[in-house]
N, C-alpha and C. Protein backbone atom coordinates (compact mmCIF):
# COMPACT_ATOMS: atom_id res chain seq x y z
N UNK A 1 -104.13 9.19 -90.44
CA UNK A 1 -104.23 7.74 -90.47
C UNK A 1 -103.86 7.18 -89.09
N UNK A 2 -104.88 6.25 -88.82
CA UNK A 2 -104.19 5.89 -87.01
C UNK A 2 -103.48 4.59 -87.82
N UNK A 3 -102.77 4.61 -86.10
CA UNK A 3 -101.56 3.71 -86.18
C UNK A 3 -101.71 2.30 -86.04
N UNK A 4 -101.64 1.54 -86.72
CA UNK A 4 -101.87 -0.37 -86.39
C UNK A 4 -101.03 -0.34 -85.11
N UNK A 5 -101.74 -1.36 -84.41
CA UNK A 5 -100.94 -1.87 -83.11
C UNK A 5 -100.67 -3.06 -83.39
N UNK A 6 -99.35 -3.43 -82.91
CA UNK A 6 -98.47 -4.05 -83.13
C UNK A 6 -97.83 -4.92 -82.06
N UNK A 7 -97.60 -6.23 -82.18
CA UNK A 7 -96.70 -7.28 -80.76
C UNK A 7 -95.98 -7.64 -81.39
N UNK A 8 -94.56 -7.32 -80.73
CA UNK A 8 -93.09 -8.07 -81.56
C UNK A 8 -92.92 -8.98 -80.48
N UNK A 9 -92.83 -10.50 -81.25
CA UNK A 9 -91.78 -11.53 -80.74
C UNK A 9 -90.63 -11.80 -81.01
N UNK A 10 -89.65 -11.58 -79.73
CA UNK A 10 -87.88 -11.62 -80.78
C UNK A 10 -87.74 -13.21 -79.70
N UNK A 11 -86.47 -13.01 -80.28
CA UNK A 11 -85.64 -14.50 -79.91
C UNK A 11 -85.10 -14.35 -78.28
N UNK A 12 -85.43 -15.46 -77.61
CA UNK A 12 -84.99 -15.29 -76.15
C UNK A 12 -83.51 -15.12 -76.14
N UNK A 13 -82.99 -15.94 -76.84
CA UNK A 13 -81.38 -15.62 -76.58
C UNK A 13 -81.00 -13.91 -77.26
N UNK A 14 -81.50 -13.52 -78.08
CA UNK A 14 -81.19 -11.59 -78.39
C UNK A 14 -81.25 -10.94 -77.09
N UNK A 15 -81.67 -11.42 -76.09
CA UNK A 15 -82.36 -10.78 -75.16
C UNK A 15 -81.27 -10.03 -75.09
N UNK A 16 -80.37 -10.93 -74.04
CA UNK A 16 -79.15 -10.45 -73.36
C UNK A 16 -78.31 -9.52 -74.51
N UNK A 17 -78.81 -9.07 -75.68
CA UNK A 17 -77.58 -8.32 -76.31
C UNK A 17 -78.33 -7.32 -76.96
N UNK A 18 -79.39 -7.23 -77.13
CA UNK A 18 -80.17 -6.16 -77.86
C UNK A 18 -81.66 -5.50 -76.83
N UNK A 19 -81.27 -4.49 -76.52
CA UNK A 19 -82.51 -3.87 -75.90
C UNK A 19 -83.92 -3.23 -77.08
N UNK A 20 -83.81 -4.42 -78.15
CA UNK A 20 -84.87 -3.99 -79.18
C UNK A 20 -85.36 -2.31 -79.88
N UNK A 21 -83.74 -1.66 -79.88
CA UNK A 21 -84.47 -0.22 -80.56
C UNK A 21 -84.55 -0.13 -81.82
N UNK A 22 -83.82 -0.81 -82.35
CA UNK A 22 -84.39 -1.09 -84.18
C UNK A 22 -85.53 -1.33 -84.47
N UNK A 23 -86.00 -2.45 -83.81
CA UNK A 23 -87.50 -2.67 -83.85
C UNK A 23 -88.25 -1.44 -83.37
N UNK A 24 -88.14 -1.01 -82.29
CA UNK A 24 -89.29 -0.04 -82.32
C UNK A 24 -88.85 1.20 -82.80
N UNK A 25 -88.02 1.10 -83.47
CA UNK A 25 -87.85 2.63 -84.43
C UNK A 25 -88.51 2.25 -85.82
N UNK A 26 -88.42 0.99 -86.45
CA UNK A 26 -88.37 0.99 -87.70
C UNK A 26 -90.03 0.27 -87.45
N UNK A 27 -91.11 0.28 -86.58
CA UNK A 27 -92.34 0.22 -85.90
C UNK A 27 -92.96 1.20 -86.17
N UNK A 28 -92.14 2.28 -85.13
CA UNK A 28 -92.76 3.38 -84.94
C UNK A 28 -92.85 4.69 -86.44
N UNK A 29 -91.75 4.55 -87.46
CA UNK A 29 -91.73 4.55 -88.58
C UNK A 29 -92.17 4.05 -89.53
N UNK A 30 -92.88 3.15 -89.42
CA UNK A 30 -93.28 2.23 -90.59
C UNK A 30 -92.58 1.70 -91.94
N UNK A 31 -91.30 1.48 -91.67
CA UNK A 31 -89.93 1.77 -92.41
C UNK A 31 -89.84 -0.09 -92.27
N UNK A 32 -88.66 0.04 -93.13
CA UNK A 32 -88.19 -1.45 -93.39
C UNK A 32 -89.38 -2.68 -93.29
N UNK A 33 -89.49 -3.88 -92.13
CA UNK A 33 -90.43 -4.99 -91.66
C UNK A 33 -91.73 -4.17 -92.12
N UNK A 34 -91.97 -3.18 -91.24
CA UNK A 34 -93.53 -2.30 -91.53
C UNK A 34 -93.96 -1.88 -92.75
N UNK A 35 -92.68 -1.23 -93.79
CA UNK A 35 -93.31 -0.73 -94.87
C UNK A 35 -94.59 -1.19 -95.20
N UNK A 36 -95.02 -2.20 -95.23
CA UNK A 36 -96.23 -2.48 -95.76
C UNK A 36 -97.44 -2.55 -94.96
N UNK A 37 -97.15 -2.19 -93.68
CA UNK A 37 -98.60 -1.75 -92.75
C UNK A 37 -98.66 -0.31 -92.27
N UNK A 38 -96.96 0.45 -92.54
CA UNK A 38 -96.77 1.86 -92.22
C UNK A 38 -96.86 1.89 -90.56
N UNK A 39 -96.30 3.39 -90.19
CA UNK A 39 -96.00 3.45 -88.93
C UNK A 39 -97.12 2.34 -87.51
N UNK A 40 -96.58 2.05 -86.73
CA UNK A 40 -97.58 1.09 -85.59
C UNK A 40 -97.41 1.33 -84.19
N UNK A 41 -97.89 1.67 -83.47
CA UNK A 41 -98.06 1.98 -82.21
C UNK A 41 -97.62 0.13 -81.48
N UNK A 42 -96.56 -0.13 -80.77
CA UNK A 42 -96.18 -1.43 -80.16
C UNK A 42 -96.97 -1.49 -79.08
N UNK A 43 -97.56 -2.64 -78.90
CA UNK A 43 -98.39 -2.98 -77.77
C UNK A 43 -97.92 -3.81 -76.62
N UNK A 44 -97.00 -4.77 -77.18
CA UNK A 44 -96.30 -5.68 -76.41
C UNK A 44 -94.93 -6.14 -77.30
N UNK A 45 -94.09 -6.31 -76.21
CA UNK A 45 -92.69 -6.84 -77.25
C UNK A 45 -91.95 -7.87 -75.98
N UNK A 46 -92.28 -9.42 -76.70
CA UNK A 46 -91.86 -10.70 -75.55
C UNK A 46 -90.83 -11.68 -76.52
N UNK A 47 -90.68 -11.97 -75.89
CA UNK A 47 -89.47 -13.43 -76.43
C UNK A 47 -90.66 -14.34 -76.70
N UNK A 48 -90.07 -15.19 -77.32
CA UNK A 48 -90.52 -16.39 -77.94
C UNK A 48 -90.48 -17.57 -76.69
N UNK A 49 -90.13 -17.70 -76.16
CA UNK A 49 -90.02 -18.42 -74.29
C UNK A 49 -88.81 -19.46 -74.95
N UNK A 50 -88.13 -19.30 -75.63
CA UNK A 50 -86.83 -20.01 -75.85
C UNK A 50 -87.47 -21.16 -76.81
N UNK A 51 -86.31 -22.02 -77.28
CA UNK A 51 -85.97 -23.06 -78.14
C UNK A 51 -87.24 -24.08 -77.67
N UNK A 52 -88.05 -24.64 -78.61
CA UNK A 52 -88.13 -24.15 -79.91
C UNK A 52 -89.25 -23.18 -80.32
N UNK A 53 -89.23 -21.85 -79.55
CA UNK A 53 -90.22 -21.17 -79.92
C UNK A 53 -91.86 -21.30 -79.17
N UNK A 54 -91.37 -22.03 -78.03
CA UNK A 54 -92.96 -22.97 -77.57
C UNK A 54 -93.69 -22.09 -77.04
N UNK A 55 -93.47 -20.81 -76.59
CA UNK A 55 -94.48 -19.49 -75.95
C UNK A 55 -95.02 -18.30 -77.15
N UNK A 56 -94.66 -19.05 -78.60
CA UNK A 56 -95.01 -18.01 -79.34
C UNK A 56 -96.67 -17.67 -79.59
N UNK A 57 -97.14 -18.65 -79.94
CA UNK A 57 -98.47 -18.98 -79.97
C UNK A 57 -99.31 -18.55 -78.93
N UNK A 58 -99.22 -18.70 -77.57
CA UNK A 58 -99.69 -18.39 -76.60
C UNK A 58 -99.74 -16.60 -76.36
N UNK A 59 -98.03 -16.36 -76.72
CA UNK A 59 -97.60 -14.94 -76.33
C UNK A 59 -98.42 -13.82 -77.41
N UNK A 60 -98.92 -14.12 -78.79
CA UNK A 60 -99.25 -14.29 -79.38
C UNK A 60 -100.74 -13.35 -79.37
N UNK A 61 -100.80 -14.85 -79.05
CA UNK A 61 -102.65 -15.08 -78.68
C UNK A 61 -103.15 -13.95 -77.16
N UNK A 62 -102.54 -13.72 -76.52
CA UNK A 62 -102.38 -12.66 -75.35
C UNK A 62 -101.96 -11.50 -76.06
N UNK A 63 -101.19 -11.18 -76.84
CA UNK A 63 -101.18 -9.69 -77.78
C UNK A 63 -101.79 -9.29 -78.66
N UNK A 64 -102.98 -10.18 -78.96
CA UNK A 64 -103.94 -10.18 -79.97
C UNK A 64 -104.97 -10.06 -78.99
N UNK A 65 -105.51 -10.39 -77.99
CA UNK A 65 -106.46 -10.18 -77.32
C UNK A 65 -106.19 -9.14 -76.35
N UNK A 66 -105.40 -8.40 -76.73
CA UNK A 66 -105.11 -7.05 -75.52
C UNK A 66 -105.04 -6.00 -77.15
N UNK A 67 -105.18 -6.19 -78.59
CA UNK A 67 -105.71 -5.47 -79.48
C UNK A 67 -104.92 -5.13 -80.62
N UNK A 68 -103.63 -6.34 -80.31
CA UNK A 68 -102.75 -6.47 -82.24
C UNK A 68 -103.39 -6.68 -82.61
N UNK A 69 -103.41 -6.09 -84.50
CA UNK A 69 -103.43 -5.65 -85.12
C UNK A 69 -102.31 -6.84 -86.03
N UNK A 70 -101.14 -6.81 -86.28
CA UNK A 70 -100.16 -7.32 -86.60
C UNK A 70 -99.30 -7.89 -85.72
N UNK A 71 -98.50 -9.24 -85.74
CA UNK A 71 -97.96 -9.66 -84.91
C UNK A 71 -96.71 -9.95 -85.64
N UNK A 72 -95.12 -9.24 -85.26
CA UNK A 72 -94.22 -9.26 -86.17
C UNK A 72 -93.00 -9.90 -85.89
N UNK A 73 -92.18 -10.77 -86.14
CA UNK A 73 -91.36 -11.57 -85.86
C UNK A 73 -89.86 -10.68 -85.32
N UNK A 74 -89.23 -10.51 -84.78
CA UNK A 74 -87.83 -9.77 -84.59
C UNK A 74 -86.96 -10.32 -85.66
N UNK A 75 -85.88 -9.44 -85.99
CA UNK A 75 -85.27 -9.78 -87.07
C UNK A 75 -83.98 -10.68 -86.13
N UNK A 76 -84.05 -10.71 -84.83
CA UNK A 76 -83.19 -11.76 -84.63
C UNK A 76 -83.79 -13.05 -84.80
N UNK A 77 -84.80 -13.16 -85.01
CA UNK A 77 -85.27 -14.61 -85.29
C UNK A 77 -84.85 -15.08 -86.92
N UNK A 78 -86.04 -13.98 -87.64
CA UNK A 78 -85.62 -14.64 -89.09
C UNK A 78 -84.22 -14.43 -89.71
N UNK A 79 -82.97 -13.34 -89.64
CA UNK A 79 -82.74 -12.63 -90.14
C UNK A 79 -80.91 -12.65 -88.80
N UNK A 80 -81.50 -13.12 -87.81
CA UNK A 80 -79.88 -13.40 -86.53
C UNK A 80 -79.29 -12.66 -86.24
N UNK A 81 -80.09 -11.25 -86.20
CA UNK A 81 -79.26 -10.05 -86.07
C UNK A 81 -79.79 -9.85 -84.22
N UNK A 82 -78.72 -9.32 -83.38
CA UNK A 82 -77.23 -9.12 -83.68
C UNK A 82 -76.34 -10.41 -83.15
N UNK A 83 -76.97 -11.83 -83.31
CA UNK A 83 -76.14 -12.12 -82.56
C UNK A 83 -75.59 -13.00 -83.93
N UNK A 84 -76.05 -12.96 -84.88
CA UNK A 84 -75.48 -13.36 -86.88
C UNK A 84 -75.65 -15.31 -86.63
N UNK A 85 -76.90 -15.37 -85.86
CA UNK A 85 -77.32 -16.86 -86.13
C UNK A 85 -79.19 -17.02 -86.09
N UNK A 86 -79.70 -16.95 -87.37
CA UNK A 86 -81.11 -16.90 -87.15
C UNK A 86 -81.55 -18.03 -86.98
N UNK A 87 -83.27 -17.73 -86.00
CA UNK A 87 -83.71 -19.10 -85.45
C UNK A 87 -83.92 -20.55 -86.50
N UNK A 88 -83.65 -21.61 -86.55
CA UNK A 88 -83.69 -22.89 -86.55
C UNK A 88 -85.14 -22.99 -87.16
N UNK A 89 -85.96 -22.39 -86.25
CA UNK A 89 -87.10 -22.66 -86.28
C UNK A 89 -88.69 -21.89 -86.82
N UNK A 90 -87.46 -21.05 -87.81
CA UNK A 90 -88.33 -19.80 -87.67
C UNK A 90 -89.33 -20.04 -88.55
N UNK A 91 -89.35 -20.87 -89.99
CA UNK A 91 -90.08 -21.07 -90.79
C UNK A 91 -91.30 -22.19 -90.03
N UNK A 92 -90.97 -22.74 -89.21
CA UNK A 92 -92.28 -23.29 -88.39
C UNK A 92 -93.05 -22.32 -87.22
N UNK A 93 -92.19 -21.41 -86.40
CA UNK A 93 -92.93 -20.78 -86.01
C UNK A 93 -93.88 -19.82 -87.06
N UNK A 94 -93.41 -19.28 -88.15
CA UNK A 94 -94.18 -17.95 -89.35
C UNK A 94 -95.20 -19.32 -89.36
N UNK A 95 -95.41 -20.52 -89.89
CA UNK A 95 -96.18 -21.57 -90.66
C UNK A 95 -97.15 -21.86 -89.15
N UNK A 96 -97.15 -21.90 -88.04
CA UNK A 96 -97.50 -22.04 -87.17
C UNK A 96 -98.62 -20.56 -86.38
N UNK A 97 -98.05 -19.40 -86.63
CA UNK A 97 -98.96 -18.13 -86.74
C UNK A 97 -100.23 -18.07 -87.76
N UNK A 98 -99.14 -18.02 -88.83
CA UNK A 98 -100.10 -17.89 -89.97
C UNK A 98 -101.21 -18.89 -90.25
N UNK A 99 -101.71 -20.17 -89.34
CA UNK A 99 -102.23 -21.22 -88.81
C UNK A 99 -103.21 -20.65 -88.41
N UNK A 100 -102.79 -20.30 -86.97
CA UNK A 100 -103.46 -19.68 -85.90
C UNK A 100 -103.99 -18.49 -85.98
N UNK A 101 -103.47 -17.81 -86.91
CA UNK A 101 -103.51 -16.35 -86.50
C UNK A 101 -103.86 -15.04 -87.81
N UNK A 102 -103.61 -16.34 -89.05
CA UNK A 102 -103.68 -15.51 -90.23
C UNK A 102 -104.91 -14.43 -90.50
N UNK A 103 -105.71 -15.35 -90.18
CA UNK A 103 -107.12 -14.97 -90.95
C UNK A 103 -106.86 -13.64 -89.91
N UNK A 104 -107.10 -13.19 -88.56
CA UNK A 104 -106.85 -12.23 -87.63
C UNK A 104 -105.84 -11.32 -87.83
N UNK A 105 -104.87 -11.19 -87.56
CA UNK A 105 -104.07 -10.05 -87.80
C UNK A 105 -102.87 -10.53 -89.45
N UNK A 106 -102.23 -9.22 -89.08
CA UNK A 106 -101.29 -9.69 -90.44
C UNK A 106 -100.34 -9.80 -89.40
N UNK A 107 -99.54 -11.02 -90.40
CA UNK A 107 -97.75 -11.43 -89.61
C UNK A 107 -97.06 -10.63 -90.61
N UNK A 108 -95.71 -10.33 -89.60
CA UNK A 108 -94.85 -10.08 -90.37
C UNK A 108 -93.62 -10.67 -90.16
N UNK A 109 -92.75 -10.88 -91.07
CA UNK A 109 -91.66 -12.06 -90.78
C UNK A 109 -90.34 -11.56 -89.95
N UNK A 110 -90.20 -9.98 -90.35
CA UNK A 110 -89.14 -9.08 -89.82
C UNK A 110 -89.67 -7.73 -89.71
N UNK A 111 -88.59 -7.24 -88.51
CA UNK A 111 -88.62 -6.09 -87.79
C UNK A 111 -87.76 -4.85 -88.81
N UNK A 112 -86.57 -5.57 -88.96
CA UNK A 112 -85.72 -4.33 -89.38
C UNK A 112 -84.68 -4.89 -90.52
């Protein structure tokens, strides 16, 4: 079975505290966020361009045209891991993909 390719957007502020290996373990596994698309080859993995999320769409739309497949939210966004405060904004950015982007790839709301 080949592998879905995959663009994770995490939260600009995780930056500074998480070098994203949950995500691409539980990616590259198809485990936890993935279970339901199974293991994924990552294509791109960017921040959201900070509060409120205003580079998601764009960042997005550039990882979908270089050949996601699925475009999956970091679990520091929905979920505030590790810094234990999830984004504000997250239910408008998912409502804002799934807009743009549904019919095209599948979203996913979390990483890990």
């Amino acid at each position: 079975m080949e592998k879905k390719k995959v663009g994770i957007i995490r939260c600009q502020q995780a930056e500074d505290l998480c070098p994203g290996t949950s995500c691409f373990r539980s990616a590259l596994n198809g485990e936890k966020g993935f279970e339901s698309v199974g293991p994924c080859e990552i294509i791109g993995f960017v921040t959201c361009g900070g509060c409120p999320g205003k580079k998601v769409i764009q960042r997005a739309r550039m990882m979908i045209q270089r050949g996601a497949e699925v475009i999956a939210l970091g679990a520091c966004i929905s979920k505030g891991n590790p810094i234990g405060y999830p984004c504000p904004f997250f239910e408008k950015i998912k409502e804002l993909l799934q807009k743009n982007f549904g019919k095209e790839v599948i979203i996913l709301e979390y990483t890990h």
